[in-house]
PDB file of N, CA and C in Angstrom:
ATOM      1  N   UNK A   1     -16.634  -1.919   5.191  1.00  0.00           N
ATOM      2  CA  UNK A   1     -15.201  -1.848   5.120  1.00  0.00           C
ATOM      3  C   UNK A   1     -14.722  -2.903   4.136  1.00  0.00           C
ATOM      4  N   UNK A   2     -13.709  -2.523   3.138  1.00  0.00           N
ATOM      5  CA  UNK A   2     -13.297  -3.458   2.264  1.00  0.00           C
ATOM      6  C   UNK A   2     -11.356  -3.471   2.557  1.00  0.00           C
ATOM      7  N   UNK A   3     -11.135  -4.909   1.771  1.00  0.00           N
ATOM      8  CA  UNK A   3      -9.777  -5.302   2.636  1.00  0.00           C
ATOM      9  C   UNK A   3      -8.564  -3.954   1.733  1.00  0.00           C
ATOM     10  N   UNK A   4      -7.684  -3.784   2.352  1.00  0.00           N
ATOM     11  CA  UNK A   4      -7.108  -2.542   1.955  1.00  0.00           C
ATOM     12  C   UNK A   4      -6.641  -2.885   0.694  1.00  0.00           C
ATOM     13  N   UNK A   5      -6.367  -3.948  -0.103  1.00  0.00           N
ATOM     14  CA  UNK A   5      -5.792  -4.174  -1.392  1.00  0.00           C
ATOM     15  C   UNK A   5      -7.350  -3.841  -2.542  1.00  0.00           C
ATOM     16  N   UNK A   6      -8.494  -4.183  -2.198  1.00  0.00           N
ATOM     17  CA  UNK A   6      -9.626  -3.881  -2.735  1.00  0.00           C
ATOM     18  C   UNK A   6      -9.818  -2.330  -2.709  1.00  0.00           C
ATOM     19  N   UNK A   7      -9.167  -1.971  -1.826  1.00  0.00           N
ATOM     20  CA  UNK A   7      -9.810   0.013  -1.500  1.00  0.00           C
ATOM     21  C   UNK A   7      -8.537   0.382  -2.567  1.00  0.00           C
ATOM     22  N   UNK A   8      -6.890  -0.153  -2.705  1.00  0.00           N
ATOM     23  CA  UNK A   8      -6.136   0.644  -3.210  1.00  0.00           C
ATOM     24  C   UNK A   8      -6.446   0.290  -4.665  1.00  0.00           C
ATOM     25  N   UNK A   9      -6.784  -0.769  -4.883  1.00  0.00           N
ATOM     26  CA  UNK A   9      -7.102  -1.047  -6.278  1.00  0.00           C
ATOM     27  C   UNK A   9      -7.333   0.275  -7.495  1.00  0.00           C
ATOM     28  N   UNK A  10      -8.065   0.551  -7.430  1.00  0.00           N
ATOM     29  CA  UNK A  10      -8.445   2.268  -8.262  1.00  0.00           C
ATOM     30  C   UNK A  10      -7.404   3.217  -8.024  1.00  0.00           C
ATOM     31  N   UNK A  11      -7.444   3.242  -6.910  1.00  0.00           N
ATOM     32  CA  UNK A  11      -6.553   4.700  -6.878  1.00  0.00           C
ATOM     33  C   UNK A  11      -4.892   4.422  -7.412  1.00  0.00           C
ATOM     34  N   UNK A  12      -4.266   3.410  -7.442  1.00  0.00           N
ATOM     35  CA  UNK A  12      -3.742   2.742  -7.527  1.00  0.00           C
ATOM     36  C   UNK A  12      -3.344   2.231  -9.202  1.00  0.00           C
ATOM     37  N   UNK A  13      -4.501   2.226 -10.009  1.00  0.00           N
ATOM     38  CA  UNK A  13      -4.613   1.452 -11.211  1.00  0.00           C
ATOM     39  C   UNK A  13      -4.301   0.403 -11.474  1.00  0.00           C
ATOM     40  N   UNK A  14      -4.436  -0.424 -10.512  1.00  0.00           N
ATOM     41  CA  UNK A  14      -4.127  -2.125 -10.293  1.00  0.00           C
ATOM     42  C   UNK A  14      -6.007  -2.558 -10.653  1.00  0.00           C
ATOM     43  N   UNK A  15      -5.527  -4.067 -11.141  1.00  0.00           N
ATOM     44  CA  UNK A  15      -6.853  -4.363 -10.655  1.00  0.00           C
ATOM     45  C   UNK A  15      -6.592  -5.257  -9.505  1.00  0.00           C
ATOM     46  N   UNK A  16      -8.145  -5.528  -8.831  1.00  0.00           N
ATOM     47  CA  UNK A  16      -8.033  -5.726  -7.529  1.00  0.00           C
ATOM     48  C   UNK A  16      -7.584  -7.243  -7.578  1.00  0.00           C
ATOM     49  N   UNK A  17      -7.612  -8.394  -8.710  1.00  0.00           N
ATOM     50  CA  UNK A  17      -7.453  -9.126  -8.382  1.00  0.00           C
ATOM     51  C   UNK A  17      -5.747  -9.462  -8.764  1.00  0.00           C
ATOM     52  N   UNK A  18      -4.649  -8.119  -9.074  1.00  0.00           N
ATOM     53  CA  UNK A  18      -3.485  -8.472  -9.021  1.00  0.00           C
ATOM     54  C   UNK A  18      -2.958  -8.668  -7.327  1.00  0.00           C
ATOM     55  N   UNK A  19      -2.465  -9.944  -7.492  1.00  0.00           N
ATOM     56  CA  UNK A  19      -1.476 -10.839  -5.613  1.00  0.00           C
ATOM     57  C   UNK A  19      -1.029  -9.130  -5.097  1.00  0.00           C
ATOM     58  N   UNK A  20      -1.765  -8.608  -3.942  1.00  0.00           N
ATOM     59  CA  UNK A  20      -1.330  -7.664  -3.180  1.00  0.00           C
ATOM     60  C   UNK A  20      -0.085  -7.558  -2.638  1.00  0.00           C
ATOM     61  N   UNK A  21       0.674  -8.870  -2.280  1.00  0.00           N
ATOM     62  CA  UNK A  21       2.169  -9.039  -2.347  1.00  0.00           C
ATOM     63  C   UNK A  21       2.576  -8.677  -3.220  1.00  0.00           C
ATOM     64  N   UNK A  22       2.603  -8.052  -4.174  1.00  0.00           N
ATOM     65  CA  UNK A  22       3.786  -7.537  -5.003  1.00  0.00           C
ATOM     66  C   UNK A  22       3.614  -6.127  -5.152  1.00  0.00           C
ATOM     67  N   UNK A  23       2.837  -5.667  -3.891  1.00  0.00           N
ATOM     68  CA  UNK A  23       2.786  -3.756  -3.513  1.00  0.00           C
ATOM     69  C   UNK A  23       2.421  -3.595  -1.994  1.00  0.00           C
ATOM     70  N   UNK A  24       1.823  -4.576  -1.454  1.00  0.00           N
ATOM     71  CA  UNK A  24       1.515  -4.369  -0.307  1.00  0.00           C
ATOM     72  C   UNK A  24       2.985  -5.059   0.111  1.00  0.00           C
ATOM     73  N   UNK A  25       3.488  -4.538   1.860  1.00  0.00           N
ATOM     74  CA  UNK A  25       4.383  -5.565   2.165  1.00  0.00           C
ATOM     75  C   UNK A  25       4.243  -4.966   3.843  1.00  0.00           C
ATOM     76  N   UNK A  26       3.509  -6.210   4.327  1.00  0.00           N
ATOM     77  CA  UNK A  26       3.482  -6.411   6.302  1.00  0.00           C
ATOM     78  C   UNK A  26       4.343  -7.429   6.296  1.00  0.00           C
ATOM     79  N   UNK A  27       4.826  -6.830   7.121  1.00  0.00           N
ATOM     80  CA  UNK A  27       5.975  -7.911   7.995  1.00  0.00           C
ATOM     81  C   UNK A  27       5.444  -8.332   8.964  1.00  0.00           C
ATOM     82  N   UNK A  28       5.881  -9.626   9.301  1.00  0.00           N
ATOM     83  CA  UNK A  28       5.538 -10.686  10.291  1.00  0.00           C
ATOM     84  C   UNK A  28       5.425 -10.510  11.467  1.00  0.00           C
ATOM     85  N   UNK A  29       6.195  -9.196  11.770  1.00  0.00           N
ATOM     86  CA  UNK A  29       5.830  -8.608  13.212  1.00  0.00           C
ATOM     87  C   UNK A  29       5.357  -7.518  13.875  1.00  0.00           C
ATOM     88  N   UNK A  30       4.027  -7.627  12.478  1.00  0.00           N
ATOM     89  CA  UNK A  30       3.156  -6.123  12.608  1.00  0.00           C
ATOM     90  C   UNK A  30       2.606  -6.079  13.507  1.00  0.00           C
ATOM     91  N   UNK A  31       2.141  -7.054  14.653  1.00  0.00           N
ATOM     92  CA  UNK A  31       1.527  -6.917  16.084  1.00  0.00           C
ATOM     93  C   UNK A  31       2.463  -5.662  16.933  1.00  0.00           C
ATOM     94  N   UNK A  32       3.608  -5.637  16.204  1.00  0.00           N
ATOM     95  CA  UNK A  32       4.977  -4.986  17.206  1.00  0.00           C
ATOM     96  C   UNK A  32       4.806  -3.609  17.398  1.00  0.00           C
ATOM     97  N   UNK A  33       4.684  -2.895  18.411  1.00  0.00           N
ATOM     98  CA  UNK A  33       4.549  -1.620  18.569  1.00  0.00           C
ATOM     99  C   UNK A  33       5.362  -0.743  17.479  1.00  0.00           C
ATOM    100  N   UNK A  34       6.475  -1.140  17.056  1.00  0.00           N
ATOM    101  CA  UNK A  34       7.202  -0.369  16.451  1.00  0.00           C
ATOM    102  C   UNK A  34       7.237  -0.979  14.794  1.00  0.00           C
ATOM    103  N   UNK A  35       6.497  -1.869  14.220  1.00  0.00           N
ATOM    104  CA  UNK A  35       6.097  -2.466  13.176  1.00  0.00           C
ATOM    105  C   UNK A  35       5.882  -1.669  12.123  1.00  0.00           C
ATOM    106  N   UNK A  36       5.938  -1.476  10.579  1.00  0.00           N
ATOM    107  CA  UNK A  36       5.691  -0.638   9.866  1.00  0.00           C
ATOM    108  C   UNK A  36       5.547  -1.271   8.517  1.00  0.00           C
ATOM    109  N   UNK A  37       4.192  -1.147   7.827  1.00  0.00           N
ATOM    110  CA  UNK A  37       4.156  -1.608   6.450  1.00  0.00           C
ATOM    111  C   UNK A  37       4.610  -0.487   5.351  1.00  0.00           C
ATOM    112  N   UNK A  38       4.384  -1.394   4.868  1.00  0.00           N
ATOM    113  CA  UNK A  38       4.565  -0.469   3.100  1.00  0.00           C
ATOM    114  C   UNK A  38       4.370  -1.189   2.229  1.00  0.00           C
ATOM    115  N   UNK A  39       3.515   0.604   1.624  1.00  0.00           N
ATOM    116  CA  UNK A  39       2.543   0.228  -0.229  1.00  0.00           C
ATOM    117  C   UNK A  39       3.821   0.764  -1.166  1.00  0.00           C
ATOM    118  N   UNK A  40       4.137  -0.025  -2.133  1.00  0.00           N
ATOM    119  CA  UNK A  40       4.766   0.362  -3.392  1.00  0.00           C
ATOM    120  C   UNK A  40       3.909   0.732  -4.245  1.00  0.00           C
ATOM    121  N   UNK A  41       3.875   2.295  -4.790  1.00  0.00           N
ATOM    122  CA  UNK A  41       3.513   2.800  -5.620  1.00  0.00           C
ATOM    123  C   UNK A  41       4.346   2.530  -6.751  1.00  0.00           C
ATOM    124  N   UNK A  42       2.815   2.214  -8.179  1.00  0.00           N
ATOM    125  CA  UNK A  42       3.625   2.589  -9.861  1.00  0.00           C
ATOM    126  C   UNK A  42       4.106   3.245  -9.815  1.00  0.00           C
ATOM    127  N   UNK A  43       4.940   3.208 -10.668  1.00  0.00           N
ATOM    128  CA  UNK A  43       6.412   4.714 -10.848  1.00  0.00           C
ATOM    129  C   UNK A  43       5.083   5.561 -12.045  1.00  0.00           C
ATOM    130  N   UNK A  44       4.197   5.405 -12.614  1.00  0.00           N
ATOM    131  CA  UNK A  44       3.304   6.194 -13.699  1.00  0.00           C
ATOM    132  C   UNK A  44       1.870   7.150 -12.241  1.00  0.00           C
ATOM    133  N   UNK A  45       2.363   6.524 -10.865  1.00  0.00           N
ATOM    134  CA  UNK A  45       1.755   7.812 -10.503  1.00  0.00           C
ATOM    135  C   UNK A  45       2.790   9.012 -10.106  1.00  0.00           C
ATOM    136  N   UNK A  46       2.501  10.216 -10.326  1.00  0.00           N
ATOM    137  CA  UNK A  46       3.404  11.668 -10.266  1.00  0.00           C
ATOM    138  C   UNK A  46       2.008  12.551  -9.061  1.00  0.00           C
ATOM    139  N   UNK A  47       3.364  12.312  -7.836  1.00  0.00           N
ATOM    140  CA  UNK A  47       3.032  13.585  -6.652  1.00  0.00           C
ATOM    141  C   UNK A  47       3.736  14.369  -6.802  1.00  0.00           C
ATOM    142  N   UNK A  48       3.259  15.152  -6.408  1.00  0.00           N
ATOM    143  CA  UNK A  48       3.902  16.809  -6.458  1.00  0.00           C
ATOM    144  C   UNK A  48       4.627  17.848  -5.212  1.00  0.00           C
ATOM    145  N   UNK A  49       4.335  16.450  -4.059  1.00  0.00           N
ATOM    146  CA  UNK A  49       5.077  16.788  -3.016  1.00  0.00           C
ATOM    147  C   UNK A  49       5.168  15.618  -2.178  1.00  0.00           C
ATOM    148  N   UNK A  50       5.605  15.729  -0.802  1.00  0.00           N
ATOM    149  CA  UNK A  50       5.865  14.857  -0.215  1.00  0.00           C
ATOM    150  C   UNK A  50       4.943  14.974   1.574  1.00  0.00           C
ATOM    151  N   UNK A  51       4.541  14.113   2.576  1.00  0.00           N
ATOM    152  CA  UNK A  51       3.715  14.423   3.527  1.00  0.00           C
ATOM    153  C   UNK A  51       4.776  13.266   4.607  1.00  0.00           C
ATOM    154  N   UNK A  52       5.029  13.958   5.565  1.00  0.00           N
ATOM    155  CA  UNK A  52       5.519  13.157   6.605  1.00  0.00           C
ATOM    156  C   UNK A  52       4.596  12.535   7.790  1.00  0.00           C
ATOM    157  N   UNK A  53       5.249  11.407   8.020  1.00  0.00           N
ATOM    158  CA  UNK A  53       4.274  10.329   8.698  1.00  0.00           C
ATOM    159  C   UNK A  53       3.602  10.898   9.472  1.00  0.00           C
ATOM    160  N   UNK A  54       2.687  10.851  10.444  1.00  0.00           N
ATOM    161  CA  UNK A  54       1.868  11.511  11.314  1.00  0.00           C
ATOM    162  C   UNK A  54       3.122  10.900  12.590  1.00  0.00           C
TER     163      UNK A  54
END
């Protein structure tokens, strides 16, 4: 298992050693049942649709 900023690296087109803070973002009270991160995607990747949370 590698840390999730190392796995998004590629897919991503970052390299792995750009500060994951400036796409990754956990908040301080991710222990919290109701807690929720978020990855900022480059605006140079293009989806073609959209997938709702599980």
């Amino acid at each position: 298992m590698r840390p999730l900023h190392q796995a998004l690296a590629d897919p991503l087109g970052v390299s792995e050693y750009v500060d994951p803070r400036s796409y990754l973002h956990v908040p301080v009270d991710f222990a919290d049942d109701d807690a929720e991160s978020r990855v900022d995607l480059p605006s140079h990747l293009a989806f073609t649709g959209t997938r709702s949370p599980r």
